[in-house]
C-alpha atoms as a PDB file:
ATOM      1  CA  UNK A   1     138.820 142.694  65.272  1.00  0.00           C
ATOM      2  CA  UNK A   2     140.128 146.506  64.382  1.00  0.00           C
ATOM      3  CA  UNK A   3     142.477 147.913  66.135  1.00  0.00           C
ATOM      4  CA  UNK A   4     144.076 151.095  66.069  1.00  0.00           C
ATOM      5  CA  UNK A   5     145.954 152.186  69.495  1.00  0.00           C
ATOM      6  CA  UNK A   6     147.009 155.209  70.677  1.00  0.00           C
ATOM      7  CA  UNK A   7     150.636 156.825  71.014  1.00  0.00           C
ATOM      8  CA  UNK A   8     149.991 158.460  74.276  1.00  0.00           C
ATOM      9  CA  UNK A   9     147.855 156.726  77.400  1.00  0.00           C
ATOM     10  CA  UNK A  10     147.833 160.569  78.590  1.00  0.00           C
ATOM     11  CA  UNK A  11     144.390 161.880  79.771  1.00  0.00           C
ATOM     12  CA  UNK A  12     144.072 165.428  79.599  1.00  0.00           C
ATOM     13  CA  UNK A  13     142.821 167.235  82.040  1.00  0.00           C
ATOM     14  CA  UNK A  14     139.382 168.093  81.632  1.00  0.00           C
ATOM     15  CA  UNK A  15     138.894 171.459  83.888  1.00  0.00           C
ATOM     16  CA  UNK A  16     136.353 174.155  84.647  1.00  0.00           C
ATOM     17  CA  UNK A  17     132.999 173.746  83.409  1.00  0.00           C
ATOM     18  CA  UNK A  18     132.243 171.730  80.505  1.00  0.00           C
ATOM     19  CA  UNK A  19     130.776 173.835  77.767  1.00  0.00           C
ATOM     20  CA  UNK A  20     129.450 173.290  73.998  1.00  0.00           C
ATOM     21  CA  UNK A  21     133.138 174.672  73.466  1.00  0.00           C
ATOM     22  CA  UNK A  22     134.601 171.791  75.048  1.00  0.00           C
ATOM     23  CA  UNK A  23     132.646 169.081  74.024  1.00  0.00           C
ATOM     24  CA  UNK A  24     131.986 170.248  70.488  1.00  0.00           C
ATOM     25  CA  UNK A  25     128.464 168.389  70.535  1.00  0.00           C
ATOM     26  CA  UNK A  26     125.926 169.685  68.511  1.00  0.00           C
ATOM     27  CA  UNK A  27     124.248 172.041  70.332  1.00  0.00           C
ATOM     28  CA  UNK A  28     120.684 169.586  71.306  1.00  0.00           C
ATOM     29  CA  UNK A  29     123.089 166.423  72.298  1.00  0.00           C
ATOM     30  CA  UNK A  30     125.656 169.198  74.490  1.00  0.00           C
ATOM     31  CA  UNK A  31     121.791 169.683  76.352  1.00  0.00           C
ATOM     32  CA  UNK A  32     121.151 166.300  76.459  1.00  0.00           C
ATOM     33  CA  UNK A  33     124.458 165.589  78.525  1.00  0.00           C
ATOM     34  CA  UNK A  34     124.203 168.269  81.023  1.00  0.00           C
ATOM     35  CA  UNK A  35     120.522 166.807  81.424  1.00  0.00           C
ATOM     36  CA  UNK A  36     121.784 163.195  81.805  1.00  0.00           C
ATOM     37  CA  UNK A  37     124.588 165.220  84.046  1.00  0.00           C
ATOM     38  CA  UNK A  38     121.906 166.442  86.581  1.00  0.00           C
ATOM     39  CA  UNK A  39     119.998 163.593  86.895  1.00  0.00           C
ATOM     40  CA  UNK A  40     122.789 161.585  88.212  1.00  0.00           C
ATOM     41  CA  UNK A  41     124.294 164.343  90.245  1.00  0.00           C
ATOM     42  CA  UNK A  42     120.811 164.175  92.244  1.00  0.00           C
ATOM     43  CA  UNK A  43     119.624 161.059  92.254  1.00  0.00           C
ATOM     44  CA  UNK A  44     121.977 157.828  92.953  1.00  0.00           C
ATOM     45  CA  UNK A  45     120.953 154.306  91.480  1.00  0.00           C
ATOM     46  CA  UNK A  46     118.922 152.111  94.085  1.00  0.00           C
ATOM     47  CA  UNK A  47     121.347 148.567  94.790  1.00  0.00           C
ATOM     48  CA  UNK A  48     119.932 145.912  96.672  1.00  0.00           C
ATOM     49  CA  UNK A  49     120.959 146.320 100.466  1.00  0.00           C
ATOM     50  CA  UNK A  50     122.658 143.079 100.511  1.00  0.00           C
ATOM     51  CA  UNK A  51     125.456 143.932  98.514  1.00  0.00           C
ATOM     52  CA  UNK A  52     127.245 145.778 100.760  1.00  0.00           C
ATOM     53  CA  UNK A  53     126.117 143.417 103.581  1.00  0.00           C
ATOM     54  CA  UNK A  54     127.746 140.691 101.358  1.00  0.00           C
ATOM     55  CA  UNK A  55     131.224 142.852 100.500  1.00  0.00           C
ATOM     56  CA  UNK A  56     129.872 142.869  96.724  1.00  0.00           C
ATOM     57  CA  UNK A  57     131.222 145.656  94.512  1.00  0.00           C
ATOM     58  CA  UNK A  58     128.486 148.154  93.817  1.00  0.00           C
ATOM     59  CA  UNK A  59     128.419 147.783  89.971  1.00  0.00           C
ATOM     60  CA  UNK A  60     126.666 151.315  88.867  1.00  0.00           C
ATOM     61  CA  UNK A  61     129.747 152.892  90.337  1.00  0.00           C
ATOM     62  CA  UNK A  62     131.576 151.403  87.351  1.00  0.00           C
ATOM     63  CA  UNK A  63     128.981 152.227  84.549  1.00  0.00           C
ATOM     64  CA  UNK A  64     128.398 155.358  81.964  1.00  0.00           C
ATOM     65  CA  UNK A  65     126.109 156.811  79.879  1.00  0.00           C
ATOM     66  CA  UNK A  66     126.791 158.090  76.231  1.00  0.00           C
ATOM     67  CA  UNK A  67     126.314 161.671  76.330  1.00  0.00           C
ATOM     68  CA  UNK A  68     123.719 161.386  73.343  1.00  0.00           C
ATOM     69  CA  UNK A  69     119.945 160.693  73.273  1.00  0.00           C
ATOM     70  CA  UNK A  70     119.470 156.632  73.443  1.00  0.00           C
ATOM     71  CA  UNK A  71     123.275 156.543  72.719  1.00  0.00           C
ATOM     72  CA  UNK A  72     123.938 153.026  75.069  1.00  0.00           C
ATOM     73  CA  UNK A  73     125.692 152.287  78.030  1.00  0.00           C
ATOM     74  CA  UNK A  74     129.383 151.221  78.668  1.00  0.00           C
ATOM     75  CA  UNK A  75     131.253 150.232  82.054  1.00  0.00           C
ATOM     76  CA  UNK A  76     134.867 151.053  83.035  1.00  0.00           C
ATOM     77  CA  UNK A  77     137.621 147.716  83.535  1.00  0.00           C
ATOM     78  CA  UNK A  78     140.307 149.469  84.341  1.00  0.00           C
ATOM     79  CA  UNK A  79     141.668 152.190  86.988  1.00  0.00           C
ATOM     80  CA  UNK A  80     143.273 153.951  83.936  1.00  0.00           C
ATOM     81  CA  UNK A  81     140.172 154.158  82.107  1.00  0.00           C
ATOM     82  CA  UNK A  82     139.682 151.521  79.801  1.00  0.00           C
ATOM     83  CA  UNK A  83     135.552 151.322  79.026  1.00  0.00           C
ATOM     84  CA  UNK A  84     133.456 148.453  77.253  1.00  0.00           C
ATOM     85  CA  UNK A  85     130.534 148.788  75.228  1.00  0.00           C
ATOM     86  CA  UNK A  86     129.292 147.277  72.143  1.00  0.00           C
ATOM     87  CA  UNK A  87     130.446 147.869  68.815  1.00  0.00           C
ATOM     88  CA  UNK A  88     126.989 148.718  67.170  1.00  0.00           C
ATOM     89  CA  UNK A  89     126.984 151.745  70.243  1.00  0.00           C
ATOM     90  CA  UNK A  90     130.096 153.155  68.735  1.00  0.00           C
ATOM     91  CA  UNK A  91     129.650 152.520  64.805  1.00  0.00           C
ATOM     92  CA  UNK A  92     127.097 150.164  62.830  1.00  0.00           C
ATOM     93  CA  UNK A  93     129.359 149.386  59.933  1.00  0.00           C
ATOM     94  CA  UNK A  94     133.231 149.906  59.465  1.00  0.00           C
ATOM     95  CA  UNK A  95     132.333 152.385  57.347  1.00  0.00           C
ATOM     96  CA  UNK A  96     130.582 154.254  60.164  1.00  0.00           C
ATOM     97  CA  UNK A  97     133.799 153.630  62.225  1.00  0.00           C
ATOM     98  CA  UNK A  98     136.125 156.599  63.054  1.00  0.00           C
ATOM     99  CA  UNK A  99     138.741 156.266  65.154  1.00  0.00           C
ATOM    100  CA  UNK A 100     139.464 160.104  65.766  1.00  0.00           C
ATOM    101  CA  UNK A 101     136.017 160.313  67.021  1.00  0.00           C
ATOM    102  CA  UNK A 102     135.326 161.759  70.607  1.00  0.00           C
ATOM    103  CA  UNK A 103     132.683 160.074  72.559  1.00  0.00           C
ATOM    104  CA  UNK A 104     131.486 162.126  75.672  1.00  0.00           C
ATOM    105  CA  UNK A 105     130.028 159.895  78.519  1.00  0.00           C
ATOM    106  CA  UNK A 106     129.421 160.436  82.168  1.00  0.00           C
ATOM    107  CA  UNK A 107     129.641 158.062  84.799  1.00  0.00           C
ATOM    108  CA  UNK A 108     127.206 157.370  87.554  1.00  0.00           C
ATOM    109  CA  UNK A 109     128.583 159.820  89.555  1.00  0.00           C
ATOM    110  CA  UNK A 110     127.609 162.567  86.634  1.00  0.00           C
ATOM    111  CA  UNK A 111     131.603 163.218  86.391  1.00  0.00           C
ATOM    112  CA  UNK A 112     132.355 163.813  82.422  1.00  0.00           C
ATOM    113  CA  UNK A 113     134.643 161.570  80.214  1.00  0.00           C
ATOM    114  CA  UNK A 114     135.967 161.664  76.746  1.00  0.00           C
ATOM    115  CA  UNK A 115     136.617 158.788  75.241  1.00  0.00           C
ATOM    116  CA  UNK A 116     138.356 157.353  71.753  1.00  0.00           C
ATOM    117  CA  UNK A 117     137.413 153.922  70.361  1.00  0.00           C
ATOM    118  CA  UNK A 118     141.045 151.833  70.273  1.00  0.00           C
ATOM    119  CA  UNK A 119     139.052 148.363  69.216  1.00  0.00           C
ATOM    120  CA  UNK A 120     136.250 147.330  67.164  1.00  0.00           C
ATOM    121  CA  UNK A 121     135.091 143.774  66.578  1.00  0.00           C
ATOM    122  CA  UNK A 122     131.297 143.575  64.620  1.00  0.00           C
ATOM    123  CA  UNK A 123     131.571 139.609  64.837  1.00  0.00           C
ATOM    124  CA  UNK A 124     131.388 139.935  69.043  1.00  0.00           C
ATOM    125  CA  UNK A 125     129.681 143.016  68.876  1.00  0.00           C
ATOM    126  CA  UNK A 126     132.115 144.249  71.087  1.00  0.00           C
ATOM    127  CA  UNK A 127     134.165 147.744  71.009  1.00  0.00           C
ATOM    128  CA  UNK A 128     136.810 148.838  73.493  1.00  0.00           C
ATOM    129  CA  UNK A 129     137.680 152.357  74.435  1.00  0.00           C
ATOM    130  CA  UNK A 130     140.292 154.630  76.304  1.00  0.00           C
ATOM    131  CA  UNK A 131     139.275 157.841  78.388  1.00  0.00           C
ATOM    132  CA  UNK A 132     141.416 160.669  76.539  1.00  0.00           C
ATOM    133  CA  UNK A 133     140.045 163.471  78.750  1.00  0.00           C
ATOM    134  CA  UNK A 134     138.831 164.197  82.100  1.00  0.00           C
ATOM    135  CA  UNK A 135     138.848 165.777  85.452  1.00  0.00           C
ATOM    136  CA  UNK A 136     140.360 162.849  87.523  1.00  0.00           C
ATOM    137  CA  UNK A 137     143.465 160.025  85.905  1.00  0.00           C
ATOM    138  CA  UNK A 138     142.199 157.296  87.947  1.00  0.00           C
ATOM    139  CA  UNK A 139     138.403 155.424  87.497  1.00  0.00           C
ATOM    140  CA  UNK A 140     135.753 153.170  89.362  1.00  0.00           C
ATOM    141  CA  UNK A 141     135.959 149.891  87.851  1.00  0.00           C
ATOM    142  CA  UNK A 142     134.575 146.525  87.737  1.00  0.00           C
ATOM    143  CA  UNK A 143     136.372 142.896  87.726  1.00  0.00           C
ATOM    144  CA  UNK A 144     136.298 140.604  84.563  1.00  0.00           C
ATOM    145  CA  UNK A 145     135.182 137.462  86.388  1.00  0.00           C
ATOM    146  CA  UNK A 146     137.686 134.764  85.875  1.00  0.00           C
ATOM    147  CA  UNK A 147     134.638 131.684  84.803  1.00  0.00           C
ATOM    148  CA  UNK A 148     131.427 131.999  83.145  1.00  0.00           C
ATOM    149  CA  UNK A 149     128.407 132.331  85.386  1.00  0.00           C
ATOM    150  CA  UNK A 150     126.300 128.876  86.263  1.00  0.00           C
ATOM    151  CA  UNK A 151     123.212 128.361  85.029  1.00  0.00           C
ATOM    152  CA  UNK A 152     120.538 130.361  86.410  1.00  0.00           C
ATOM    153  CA  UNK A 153     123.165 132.276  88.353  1.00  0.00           C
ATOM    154  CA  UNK A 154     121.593 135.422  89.651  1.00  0.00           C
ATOM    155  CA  UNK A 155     122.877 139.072  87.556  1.00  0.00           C
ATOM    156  CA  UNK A 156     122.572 142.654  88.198  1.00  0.00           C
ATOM    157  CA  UNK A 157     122.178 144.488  84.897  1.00  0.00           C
ATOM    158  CA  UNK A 158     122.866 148.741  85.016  1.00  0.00           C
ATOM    159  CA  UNK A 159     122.180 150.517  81.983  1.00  0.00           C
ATOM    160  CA  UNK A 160     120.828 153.729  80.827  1.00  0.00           C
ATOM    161  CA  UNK A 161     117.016 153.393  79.137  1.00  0.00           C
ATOM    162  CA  UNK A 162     115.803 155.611  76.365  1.00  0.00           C
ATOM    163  CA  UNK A 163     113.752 158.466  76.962  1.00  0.00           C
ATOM    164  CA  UNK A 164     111.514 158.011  73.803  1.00  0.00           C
ATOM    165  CA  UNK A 165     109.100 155.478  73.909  1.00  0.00           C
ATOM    166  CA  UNK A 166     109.738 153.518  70.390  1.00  0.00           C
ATOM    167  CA  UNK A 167     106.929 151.123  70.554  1.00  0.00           C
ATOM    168  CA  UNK A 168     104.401 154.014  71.055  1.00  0.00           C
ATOM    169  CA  UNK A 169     102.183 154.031  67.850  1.00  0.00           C
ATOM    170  CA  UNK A 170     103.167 158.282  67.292  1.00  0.00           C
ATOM    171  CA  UNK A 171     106.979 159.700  67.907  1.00  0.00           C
ATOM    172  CA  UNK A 172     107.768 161.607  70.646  1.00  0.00           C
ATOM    173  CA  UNK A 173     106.412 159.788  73.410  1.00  0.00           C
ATOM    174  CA  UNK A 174     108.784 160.038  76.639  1.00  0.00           C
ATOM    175  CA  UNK A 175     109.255 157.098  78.697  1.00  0.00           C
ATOM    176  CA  UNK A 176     110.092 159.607  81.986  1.00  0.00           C
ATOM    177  CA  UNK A 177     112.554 156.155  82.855  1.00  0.00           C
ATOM    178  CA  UNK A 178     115.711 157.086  85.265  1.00  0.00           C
ATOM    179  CA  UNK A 179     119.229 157.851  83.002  1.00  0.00           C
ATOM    180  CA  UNK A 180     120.245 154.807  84.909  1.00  0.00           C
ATOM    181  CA  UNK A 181     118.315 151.892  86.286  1.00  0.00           C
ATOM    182  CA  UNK A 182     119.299 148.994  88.286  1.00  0.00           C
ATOM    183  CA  UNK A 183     117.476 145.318  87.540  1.00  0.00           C
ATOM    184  CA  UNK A 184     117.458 142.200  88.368  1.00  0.00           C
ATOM    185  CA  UNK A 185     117.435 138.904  86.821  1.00  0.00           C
ATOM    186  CA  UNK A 186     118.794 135.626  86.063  1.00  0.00           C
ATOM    187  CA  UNK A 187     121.103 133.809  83.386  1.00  0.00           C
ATOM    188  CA  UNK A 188     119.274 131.972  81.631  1.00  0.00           C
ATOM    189  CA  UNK A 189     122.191 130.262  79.723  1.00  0.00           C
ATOM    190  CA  UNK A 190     123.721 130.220  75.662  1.00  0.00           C
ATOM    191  CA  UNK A 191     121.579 130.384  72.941  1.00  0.00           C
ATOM    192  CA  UNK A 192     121.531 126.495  71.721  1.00  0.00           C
ATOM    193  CA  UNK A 193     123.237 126.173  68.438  1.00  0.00           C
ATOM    194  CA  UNK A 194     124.951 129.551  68.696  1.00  0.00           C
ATOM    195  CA  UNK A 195     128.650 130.255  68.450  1.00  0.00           C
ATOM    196  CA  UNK A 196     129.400 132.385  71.461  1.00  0.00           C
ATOM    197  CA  UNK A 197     132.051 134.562  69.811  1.00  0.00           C
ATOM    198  CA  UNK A 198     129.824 135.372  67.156  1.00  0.00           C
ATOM    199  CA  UNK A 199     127.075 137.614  68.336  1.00  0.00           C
ATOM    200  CA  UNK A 200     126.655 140.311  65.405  1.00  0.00           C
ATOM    201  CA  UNK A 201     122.877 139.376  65.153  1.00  0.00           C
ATOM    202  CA  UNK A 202     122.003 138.788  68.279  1.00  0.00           C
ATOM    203  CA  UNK A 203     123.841 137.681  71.470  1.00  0.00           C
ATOM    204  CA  UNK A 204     124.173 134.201  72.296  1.00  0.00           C
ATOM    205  CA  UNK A 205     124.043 135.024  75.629  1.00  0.00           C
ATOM    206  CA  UNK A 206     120.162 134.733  77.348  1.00  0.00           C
ATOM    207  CA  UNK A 207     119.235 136.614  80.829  1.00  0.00           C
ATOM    208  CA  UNK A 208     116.038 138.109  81.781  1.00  0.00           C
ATOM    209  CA  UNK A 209     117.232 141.271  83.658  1.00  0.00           C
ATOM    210  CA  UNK A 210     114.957 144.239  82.595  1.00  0.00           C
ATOM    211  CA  UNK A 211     116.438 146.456  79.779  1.00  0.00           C
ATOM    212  CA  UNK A 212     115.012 149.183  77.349  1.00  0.00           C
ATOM    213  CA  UNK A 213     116.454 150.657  74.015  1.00  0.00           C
ATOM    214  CA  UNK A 214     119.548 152.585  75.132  1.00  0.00           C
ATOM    215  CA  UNK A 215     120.908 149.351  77.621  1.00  0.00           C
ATOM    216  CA  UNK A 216     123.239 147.882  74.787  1.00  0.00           C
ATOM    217  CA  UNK A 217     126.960 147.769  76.502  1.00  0.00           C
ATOM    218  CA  UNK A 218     125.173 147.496  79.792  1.00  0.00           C
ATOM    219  CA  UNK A 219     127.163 145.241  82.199  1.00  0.00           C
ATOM    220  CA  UNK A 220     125.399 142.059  83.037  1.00  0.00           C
ATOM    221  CA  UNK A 221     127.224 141.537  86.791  1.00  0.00           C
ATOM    222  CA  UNK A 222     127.049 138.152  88.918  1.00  0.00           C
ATOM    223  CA  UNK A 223     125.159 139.206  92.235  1.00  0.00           C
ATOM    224  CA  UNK A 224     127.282 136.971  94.107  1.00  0.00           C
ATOM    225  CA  UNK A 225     130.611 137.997  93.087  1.00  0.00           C
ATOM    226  CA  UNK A 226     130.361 141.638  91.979  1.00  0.00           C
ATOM    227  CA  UNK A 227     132.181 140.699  88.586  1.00  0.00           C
ATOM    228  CA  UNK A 228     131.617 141.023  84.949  1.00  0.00           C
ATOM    229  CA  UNK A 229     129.976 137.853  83.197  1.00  0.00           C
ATOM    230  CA  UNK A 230     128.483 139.361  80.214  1.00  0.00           C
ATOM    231  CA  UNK A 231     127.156 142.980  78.087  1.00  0.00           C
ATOM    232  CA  UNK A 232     123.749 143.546  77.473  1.00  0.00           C
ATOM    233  CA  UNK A 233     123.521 143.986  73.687  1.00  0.00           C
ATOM    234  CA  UNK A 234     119.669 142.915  71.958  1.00  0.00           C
ATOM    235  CA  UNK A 235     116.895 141.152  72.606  1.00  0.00           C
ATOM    236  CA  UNK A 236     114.492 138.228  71.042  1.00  0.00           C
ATOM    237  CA  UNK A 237     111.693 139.812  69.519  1.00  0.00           C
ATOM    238  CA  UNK A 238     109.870 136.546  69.071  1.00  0.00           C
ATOM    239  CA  UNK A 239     110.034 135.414  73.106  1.00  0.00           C
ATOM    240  CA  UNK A 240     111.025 138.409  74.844  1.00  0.00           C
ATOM    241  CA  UNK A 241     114.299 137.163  76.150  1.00  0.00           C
ATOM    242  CA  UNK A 242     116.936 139.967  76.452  1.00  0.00           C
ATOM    243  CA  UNK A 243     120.187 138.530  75.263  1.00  0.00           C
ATOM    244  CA  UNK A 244     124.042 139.743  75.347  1.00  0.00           C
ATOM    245  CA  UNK A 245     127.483 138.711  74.535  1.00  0.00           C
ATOM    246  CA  UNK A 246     129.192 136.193  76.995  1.00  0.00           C
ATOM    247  CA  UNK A 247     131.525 135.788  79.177  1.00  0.00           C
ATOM    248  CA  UNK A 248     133.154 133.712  76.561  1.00  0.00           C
ATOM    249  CA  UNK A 249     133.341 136.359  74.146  1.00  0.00           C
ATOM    250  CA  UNK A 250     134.652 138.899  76.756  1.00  0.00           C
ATOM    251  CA  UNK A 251     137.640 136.846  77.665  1.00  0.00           C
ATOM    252  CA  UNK A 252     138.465 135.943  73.971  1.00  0.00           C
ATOM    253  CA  UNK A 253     138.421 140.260  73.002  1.00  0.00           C
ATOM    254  CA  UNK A 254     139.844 140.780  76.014  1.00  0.00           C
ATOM    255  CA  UNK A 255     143.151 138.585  75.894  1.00  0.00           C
ATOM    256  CA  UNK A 256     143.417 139.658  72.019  1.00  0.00           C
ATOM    257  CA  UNK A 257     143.815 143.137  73.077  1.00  0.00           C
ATOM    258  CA  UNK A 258     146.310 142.410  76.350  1.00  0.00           C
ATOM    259  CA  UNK A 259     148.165 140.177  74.018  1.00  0.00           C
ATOM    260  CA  UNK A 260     148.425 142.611  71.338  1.00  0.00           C
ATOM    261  CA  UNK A 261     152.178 143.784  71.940  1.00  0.00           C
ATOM    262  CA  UNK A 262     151.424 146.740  73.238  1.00  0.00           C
ATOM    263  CA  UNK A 263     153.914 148.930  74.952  1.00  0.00           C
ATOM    264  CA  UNK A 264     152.146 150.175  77.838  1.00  0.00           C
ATOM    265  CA  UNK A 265     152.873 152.685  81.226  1.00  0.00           C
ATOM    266  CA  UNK A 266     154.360 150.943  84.097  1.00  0.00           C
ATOM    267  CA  UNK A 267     151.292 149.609  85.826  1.00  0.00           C
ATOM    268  CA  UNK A 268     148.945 150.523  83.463  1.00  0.00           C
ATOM    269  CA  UNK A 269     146.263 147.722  82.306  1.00  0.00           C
ATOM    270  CA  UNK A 270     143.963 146.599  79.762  1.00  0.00           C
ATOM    271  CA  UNK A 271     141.443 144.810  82.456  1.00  0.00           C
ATOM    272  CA  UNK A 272     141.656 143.115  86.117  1.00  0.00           C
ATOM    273  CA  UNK A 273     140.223 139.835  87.027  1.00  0.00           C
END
């Protein structure tokens, strides 16, 4: 794992209207956020009606878009901002890392973030990031849950699907899918044979909760519980399974970063559980 952490936890204030000045986005992607921006100011993600019923944590409350066309998903631990995503959504390579990079993502809401990447592991496929700017200091957030989910336990996956269709035989073919979608599914356990912390190729993790090119660092979320089991990340091209990185894998990056030595703001923290 790469680290490189920050000197300030500051988030700047992010205020007035957020222009191509602000963002500094090329020009197409700055269009492409304030059309992801008005979808979600609109429209609000359909949850099944038991959840609230049940006391279960809405989980799309918790979950952002990347600003940029099939850019990936991420989902927000932490009051102060701390977000989760996979490493391959914020750089393929090391080379392609940069850690002065500003990401732009929105949250369900359509509220705007900035974001810097603070850790990078390829081997989990796992990256971790801190909101630098924005127009509130405190965030919707999910739970880490404290176990691994049970075999066939029933997930909630919300990510944000492409808008090009990249199995259509010519480019350019839209997919007119939501900017985020809500599904369903089921784990369907560990891949057999593979290490769970080591999910560069694919994730060891198997489910079968809908997902489309642009769900990678979608949270995979026990129905029961409301919590955090697992990240969407690839799927098996051979069987169709969609797979992610585990539960396992989440604790393990997690705990390496909290236990990192960081000195942080009183009350400030990496992840709750």
């Amino acid at each position: 794992m790469l680290t490189k952490f920050p000197t300030s936890y500051a988030i700047t204030p992010l205020a007035g209207r957020v222009t191509a000045s602000v963002t500094r986005l090329p020009s197409s992607d700055h269009r492409i956020l304030l059309k992801k921006r008005a979808w979600l100011h609109k429209y609000t993600v359909l949850v099944p009606p038991d959840l609230k019923t049940r006391g279960v944590p809405n989980p799309a409350g918790a979950t952002l878009v990347f600003a940029q066309e099939e850019a990936g998903t991420a989902i927000c631990l932490s009051p102060n901002g701390v977000l989760l995503t996979c490493s391959h959504c914020v750089a393929e390579t090391e080379q392609e890392l940069s850690w002065d990079k500003q990401h732009w993502l929105l949250f369900a809401s359509g509220d705007v973030v900035a974001a810097k990447t603070i850790a990078w592991d390829a081997k989990r496929d796992l990256a971790l990031m801190i909101i630098t700017s924005a127009s509130q200091s405190s965030f919707p957030h999910i739970r880490l849950s404290s176990s691994a989910p049970k075999l066939r336990a029933s997930l909630l996956c919300v990510g944000h699907p492409g808008s090009e269709d990249l199995e259509a035989s010519i480019p350019g073919v839209q997919t007119n899918y939501d900017t985020l979608v809500l599904s369903k599914g089921r784990f369907r356990g560990l891949a057999a044979g593979q290490d769970p912390q080591d999910n560069q190729e694919i994730g060891a993790l198997m489910h079968d909760c809908w997902t489309y090119w642009g769900h990678s660092g979608a949270p995979l979320v026990d129905a029961n519980t409301g919590c955090l089991v697992g990240v969407h990340s690839s799927w098996d091209e051979d069987t169709g399974m969609r797979r992610g990185i585990p539960w396992q894998a989440l604790s393990s990056f997690l705990e390496e970063v909290d236990g990192s030595g960081q000195r942080l703001p009183e009350g400030w923290k990496w992840y709750q559980q």
